[in-house]
PDB file of N, CA and C in Angstrom:
ATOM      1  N   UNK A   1       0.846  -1.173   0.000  1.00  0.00           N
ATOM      2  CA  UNK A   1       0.000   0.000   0.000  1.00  0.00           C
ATOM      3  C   UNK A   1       0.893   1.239   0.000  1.00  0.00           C
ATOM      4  N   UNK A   2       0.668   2.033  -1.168  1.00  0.00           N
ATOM      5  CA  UNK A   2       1.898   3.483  -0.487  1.00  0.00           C
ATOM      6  C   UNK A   2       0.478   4.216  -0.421  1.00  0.00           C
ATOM      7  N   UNK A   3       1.423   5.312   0.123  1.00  0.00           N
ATOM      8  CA  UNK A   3       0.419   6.717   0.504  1.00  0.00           C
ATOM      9  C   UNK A   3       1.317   7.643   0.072  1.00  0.00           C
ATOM     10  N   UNK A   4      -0.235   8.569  -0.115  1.00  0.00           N
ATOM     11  CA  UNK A   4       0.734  10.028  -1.176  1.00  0.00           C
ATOM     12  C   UNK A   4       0.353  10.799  -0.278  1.00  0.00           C
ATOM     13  N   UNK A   5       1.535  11.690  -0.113  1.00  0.00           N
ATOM     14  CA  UNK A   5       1.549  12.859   0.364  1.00  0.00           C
ATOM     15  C   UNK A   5       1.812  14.305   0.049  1.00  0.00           C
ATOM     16  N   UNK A   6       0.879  14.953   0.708  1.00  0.00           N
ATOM     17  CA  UNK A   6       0.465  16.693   0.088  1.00  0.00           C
ATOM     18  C   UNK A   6       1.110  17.565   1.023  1.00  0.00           C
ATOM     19  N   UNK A   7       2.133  18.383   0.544  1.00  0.00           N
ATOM     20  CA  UNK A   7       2.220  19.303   1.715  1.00  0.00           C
ATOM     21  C   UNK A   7       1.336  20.124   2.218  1.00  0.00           C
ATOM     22  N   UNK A   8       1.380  20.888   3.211  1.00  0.00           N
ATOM     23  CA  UNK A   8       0.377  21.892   3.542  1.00  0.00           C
ATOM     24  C   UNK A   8       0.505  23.190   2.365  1.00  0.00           C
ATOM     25  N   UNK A   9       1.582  23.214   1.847  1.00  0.00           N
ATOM     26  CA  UNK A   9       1.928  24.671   0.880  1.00  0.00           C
ATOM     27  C   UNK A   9       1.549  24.550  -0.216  1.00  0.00           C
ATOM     28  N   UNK A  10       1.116  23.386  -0.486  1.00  0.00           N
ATOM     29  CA  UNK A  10       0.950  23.080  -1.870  1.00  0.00           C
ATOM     30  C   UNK A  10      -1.080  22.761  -2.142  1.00  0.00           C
ATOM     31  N   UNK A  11      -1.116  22.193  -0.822  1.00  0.00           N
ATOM     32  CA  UNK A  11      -2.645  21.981  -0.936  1.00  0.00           C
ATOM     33  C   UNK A  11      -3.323  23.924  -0.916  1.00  0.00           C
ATOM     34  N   UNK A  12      -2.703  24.403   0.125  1.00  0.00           N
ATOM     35  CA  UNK A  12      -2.856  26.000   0.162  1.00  0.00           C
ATOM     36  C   UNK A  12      -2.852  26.975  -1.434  1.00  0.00           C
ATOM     37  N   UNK A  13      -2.008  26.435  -1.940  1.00  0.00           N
ATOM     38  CA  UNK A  13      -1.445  27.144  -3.461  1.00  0.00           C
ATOM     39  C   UNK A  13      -2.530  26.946  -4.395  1.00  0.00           C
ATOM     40  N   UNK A  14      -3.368  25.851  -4.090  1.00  0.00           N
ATOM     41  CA  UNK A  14      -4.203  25.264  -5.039  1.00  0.00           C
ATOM     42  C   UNK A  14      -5.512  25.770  -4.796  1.00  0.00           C
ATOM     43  N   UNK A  15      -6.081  26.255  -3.603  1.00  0.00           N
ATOM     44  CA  UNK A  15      -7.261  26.646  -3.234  1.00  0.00           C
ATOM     45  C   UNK A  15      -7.381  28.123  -3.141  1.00  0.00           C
ATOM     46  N   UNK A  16      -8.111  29.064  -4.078  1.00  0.00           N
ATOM     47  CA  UNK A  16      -8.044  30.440  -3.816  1.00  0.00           C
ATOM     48  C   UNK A  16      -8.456  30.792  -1.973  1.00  0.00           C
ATOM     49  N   UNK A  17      -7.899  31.534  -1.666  1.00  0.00           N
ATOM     50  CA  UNK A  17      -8.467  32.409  -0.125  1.00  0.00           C
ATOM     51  C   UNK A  17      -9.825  32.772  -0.160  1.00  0.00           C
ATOM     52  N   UNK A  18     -10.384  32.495   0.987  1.00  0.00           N
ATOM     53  CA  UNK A  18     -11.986  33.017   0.942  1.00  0.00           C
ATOM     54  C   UNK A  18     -11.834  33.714   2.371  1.00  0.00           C
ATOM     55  N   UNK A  19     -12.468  34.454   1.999  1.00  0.00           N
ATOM     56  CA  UNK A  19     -12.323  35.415   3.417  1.00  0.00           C
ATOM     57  C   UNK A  19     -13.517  36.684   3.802  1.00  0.00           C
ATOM     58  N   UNK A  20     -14.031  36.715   5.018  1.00  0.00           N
ATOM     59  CA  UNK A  20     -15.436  37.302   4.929  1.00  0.00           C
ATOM     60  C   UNK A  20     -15.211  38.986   4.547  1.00  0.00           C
ATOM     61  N   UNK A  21     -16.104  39.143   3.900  1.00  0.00           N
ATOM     62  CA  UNK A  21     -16.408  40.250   3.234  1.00  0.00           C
ATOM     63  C   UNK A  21     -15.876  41.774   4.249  1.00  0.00           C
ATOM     64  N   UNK A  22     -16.454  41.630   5.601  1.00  0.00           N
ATOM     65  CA  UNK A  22     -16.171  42.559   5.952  1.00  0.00           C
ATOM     66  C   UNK A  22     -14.701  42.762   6.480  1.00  0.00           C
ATOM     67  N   UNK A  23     -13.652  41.950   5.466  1.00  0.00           N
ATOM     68  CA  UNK A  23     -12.569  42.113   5.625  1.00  0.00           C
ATOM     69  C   UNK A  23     -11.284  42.574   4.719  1.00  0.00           C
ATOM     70  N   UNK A  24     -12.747  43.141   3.749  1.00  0.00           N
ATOM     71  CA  UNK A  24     -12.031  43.665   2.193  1.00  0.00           C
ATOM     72  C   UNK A  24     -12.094  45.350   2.173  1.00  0.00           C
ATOM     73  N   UNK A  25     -11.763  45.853   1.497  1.00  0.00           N
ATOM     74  CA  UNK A  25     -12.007  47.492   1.451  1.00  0.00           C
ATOM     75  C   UNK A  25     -12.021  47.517  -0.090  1.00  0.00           C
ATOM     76  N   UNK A  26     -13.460  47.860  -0.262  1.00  0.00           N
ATOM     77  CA  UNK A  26     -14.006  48.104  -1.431  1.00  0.00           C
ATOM     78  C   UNK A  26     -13.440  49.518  -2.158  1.00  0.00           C
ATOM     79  N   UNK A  27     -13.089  49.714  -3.398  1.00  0.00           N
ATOM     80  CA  UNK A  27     -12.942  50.794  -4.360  1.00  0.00           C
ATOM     81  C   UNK A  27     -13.270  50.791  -5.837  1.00  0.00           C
ATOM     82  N   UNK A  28     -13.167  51.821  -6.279  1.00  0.00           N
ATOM     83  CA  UNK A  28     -13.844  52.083  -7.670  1.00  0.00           C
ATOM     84  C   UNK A  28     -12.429  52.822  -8.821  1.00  0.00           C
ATOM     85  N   UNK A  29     -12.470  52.134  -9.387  1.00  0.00           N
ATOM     86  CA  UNK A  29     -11.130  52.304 -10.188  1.00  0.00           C
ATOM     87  C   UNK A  29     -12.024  52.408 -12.198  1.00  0.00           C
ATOM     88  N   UNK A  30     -10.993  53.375 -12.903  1.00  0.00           N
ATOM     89  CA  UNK A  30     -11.842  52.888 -14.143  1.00  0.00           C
ATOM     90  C   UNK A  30     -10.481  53.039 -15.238  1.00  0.00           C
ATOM     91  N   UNK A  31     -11.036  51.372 -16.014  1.00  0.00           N
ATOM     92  CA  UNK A  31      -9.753  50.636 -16.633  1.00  0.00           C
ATOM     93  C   UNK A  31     -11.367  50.433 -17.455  1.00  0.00           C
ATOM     94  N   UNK A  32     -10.366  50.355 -18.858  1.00  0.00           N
ATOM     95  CA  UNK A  32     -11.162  50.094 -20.470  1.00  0.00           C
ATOM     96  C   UNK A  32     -12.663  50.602 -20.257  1.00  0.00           C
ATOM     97  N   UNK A  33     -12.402  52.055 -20.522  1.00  0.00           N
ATOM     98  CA  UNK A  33     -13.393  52.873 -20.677  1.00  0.00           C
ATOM     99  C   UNK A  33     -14.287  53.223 -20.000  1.00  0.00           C
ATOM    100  N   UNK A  34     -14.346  52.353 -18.580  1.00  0.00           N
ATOM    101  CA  UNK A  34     -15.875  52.278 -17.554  1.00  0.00           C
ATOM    102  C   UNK A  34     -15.376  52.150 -16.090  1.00  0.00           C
ATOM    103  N   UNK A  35     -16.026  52.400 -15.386  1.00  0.00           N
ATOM    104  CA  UNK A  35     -15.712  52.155 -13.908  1.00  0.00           C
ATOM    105  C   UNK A  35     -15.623  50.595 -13.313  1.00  0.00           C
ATOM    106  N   UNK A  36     -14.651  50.705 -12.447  1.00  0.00           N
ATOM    107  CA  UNK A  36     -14.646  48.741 -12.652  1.00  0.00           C
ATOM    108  C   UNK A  36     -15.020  48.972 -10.551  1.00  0.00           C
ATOM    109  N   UNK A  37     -15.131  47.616 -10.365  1.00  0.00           N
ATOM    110  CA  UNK A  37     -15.351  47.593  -8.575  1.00  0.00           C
ATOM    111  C   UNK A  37     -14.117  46.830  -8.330  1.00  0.00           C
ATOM    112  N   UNK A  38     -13.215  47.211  -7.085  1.00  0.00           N
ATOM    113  CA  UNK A  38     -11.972  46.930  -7.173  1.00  0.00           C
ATOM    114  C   UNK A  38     -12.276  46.652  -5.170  1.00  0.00           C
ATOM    115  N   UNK A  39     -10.942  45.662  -4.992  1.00  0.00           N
ATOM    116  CA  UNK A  39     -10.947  46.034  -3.568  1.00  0.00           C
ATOM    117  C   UNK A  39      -8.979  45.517  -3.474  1.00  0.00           C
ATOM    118  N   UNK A  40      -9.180  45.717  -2.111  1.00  0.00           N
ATOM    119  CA  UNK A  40      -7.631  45.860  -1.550  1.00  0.00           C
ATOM    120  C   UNK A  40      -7.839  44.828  -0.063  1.00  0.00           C
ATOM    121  N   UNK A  41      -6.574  43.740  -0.141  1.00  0.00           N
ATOM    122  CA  UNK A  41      -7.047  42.744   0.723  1.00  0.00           C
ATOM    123  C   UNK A  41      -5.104  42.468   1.522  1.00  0.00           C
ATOM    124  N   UNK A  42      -5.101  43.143   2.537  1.00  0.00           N
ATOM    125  CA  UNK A  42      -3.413  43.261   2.560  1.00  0.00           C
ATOM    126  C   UNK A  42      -2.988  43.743   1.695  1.00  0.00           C
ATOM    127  N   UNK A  43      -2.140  43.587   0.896  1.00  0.00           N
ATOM    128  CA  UNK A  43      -1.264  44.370   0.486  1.00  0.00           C
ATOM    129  C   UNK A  43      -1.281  44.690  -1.040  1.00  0.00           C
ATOM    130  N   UNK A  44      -2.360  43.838  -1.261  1.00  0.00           N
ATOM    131  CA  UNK A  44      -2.897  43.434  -2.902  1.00  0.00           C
ATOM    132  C   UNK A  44      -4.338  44.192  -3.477  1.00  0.00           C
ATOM    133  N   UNK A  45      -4.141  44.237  -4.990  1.00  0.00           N
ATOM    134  CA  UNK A  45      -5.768  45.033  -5.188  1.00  0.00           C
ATOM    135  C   UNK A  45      -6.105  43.874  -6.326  1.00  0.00           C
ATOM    136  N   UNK A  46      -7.385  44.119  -5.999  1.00  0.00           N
ATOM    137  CA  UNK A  46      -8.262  42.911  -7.095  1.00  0.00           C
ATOM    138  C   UNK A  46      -9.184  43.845  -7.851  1.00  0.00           C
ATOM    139  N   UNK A  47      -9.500  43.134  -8.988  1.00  0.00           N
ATOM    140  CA  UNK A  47     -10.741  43.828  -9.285  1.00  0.00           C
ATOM    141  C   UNK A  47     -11.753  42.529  -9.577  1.00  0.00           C
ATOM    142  N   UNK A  48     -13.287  42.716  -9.406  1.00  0.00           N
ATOM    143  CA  UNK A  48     -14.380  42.179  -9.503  1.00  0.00           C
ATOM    144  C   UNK A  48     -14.076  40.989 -11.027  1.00  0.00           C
ATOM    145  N   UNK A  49     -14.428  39.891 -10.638  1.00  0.00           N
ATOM    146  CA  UNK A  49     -14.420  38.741 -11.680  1.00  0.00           C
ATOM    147  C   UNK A  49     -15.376  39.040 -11.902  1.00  0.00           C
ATOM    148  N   UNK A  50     -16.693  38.103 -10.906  1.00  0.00           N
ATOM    149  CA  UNK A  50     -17.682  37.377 -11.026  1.00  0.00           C
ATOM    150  C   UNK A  50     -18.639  37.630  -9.545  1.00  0.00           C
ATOM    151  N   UNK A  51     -20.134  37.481  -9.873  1.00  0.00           N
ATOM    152  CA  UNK A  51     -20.374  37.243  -8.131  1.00  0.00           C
ATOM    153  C   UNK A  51     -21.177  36.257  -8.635  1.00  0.00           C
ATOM    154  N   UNK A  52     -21.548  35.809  -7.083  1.00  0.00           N
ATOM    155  CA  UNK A  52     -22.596  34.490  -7.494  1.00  0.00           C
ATOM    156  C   UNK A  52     -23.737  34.563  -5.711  1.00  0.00           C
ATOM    157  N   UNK A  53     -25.165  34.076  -6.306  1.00  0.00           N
ATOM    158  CA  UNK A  53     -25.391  34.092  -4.814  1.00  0.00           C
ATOM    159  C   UNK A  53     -25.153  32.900  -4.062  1.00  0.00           C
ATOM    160  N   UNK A  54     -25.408  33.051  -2.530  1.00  0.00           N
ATOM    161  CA  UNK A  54     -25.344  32.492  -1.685  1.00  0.00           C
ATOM    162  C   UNK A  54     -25.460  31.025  -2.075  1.00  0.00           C
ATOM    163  N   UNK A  55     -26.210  30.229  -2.649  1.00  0.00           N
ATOM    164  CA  UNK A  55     -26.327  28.932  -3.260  1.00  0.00           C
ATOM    165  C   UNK A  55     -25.576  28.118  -4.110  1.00  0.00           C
ATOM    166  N   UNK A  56     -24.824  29.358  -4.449  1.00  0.00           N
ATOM    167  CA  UNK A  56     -24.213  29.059  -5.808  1.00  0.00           C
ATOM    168  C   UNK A  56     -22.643  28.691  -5.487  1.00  0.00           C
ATOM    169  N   UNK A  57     -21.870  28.392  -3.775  1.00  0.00           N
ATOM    170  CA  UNK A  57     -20.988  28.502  -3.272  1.00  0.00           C
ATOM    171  C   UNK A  57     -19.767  27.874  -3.872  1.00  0.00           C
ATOM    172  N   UNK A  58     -19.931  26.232  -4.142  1.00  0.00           N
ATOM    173  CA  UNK A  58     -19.443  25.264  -5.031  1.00  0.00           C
ATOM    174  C   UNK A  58     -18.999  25.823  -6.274  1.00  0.00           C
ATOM    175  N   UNK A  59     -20.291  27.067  -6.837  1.00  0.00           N
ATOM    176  CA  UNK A  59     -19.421  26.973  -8.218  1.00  0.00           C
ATOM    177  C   UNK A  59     -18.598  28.278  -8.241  1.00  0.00           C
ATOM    178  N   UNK A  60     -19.026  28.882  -7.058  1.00  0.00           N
ATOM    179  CA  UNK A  60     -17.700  30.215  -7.079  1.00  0.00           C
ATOM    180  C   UNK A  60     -16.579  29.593  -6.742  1.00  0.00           C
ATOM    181  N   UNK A  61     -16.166  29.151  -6.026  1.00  0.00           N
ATOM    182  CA  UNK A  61     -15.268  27.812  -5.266  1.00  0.00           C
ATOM    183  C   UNK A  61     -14.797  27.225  -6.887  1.00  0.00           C
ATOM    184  N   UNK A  62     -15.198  26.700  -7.553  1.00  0.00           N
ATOM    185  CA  UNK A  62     -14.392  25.786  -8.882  1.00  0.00           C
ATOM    186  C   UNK A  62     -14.097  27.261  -9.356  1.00  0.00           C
ATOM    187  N   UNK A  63     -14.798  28.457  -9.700  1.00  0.00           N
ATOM    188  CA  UNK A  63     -14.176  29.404 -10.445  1.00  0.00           C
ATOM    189  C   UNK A  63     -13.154  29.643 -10.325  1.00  0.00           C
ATOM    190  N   UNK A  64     -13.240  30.230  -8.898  1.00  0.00           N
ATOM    191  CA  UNK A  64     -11.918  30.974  -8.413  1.00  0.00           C
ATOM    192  C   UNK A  64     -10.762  29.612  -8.778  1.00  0.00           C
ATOM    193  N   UNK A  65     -10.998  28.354  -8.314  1.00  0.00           N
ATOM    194  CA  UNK A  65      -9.967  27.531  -8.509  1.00  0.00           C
ATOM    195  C   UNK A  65      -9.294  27.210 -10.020  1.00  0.00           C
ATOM    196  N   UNK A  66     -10.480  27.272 -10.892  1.00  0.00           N
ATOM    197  CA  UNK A  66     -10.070  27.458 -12.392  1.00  0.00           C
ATOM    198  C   UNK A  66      -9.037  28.728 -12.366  1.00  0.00           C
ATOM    199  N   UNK A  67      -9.150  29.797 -11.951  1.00  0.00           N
ATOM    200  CA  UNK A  67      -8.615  30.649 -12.417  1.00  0.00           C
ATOM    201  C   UNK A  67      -6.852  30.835 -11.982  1.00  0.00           C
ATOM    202  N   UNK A  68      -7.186  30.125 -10.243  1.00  0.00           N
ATOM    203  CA  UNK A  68      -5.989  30.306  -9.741  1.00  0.00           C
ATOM    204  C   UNK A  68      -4.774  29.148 -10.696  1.00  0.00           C
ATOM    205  N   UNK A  69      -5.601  28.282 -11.217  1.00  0.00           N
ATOM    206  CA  UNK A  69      -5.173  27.028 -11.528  1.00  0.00           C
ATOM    207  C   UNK A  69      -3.949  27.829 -13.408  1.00  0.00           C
ATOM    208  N   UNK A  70      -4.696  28.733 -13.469  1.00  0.00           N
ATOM    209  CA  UNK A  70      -4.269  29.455 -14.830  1.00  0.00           C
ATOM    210  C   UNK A  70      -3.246  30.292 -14.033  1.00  0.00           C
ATOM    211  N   UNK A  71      -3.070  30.482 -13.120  1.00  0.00           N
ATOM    212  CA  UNK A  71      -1.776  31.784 -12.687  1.00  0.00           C
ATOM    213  C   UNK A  71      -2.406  32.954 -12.522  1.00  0.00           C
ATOM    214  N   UNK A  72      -3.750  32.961 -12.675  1.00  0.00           N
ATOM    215  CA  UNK A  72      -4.439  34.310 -11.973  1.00  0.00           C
ATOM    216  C   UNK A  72      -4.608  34.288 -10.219  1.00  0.00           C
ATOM    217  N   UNK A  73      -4.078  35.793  -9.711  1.00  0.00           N
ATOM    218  CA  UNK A  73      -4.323  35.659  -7.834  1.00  0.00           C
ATOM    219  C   UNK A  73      -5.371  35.713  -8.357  1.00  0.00           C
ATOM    220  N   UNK A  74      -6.235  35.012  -7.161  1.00  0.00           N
ATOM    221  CA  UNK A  74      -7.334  34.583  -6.819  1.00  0.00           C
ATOM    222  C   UNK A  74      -8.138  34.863  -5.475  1.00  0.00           C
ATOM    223  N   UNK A  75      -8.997  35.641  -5.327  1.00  0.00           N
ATOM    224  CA  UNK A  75      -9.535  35.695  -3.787  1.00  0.00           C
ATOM    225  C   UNK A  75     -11.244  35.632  -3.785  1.00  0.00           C
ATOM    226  N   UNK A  76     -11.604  35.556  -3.015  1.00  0.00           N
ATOM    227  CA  UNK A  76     -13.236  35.139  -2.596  1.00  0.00           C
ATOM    228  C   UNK A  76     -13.679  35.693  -1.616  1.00  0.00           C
ATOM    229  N   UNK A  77     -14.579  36.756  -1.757  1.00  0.00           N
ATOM    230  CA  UNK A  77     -15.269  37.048  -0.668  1.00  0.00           C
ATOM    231  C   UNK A  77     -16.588  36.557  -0.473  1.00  0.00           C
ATOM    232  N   UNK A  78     -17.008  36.589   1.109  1.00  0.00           N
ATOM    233  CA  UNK A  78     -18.238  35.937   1.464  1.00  0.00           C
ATOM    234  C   UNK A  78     -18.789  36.475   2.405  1.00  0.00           C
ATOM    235  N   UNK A  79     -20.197  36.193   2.086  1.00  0.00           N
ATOM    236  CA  UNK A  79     -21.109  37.075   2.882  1.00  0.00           C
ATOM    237  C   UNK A  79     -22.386  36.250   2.851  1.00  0.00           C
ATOM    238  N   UNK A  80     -23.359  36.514   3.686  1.00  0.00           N
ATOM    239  CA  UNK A  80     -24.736  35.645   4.173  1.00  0.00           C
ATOM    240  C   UNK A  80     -25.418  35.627   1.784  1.00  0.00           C
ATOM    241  N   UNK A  81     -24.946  36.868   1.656  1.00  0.00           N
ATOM    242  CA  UNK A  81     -26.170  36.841   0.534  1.00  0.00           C
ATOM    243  C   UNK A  81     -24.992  36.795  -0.661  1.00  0.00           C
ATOM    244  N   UNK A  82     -23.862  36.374  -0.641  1.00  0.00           N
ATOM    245  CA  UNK A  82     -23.004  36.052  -2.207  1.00  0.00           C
ATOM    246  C   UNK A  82     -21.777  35.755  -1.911  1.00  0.00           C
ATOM    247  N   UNK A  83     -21.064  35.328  -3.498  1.00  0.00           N
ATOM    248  CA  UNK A  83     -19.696  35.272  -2.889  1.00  0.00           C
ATOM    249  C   UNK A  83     -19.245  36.005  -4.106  1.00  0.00           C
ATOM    250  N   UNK A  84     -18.270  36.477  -3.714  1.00  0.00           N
ATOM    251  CA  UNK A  84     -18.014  37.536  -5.138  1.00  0.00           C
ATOM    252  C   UNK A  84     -15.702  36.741  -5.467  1.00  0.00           C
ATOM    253  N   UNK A  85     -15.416  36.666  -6.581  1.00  0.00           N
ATOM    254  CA  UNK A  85     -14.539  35.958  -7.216  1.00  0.00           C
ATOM    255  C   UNK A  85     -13.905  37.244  -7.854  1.00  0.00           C
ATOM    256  N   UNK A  86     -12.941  37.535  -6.742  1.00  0.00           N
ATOM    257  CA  UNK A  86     -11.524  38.705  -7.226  1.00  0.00           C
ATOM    258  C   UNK A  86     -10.609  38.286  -7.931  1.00  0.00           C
ATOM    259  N   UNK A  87     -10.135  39.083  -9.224  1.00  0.00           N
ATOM    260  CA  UNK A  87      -8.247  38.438  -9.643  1.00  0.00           C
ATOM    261  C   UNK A  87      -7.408  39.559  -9.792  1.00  0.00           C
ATOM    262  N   UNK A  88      -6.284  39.441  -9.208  1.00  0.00           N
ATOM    263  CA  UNK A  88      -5.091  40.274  -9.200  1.00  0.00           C
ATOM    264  C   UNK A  88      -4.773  41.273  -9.940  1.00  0.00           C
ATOM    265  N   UNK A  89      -4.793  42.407 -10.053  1.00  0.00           N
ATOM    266  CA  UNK A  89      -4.631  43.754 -10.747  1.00  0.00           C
ATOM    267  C   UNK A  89      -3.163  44.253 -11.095  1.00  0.00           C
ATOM    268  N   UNK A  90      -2.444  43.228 -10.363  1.00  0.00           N
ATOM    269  CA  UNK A  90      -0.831  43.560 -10.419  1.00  0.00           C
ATOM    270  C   UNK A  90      -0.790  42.747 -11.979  1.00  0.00           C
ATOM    271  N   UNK A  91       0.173  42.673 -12.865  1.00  0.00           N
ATOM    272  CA  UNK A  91       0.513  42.258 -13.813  1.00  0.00           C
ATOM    273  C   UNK A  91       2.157  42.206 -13.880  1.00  0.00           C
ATOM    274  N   UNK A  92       2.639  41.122 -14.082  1.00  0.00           N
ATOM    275  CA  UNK A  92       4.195  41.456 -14.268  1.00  0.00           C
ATOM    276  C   UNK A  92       4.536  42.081 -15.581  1.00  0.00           C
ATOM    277  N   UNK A  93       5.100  43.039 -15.382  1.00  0.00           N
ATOM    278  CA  UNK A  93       5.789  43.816 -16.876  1.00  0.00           C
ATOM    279  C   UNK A  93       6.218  43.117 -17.909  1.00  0.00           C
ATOM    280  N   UNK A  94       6.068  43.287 -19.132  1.00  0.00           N
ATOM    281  CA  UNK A  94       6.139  42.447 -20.001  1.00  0.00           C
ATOM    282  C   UNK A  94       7.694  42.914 -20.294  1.00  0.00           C
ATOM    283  N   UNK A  95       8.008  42.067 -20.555  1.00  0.00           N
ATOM    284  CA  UNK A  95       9.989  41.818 -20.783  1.00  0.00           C
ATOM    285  C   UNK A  95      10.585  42.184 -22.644  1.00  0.00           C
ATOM    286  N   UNK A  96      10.803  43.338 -22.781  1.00  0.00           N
ATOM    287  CA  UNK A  96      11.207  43.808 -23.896  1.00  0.00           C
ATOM    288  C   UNK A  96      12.072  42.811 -24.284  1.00  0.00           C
ATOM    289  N   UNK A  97      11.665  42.569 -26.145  1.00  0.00           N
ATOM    290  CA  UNK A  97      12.301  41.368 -26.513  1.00  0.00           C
ATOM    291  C   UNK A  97      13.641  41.952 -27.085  1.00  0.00           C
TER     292      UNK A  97
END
C-alpha cells in the first residue's frame, strides 16, 4: 500500500483564499473605458471577476480555482447573501524582446 503525500503549501497554493467580506475594502477604479469595482485585501488590489449568490458557493469555489489554476491571484469574498470571485490587478511587466 503506499500513501501520497500533500504538503500543507501546496494543498494551500491550489485553493483560492476566501475570506469574509467585511474584511475587504471596497474601491472604484476605471480601466477600459468604464468604472470597474476593485478592492484591496493586505497588500494586494483585485478587481471584480464574477459574483454568485449564496447557493451558488461550489461553483464560485471551482471558479476561483479554475482561475488560480491558470496563474491568476485569486480571492473570494463571502457574505450571508453572495460570494463575489476577485483576480489580481498587479501584472508582471512584459519583458522587452
Amino acid at each position: 500500500m503506499s500513501v501520497l503525500t500533500i504538503s500543507s503549501t501546496t494543498a494551500l497554493e491550489s485553493a483560492p483564499r476566501m475570506i469574509p467580506e467585511q474584511q475587504i475594502t471596497l474601491f472604484k477604479f476605471y480601466m477600459d473605458q468604464s468604472m470597474q469595482d476593485g478592492v484591496t485585501y493586505g497588500k494586494e488590489l483585485y478587481q471584480l471577476a464574477r459574483q454568485f449568490v449564496a447557493s451558488d458557493r461550489l461553483e464560485a469555489y471551482r471558479y476561483g480555482c479554475e482561475l488560480l489554476g491558470q496563474g491568476v491571484p485569486t480571492l473570494i469574498s463571502v457574505s450571508k447573501q453572495r460570494y463575489i470571485v476577485w483576480t489580481g490587478l498587479r501584472r508582471p511587466l512584459a519583458v522587452p524582446q
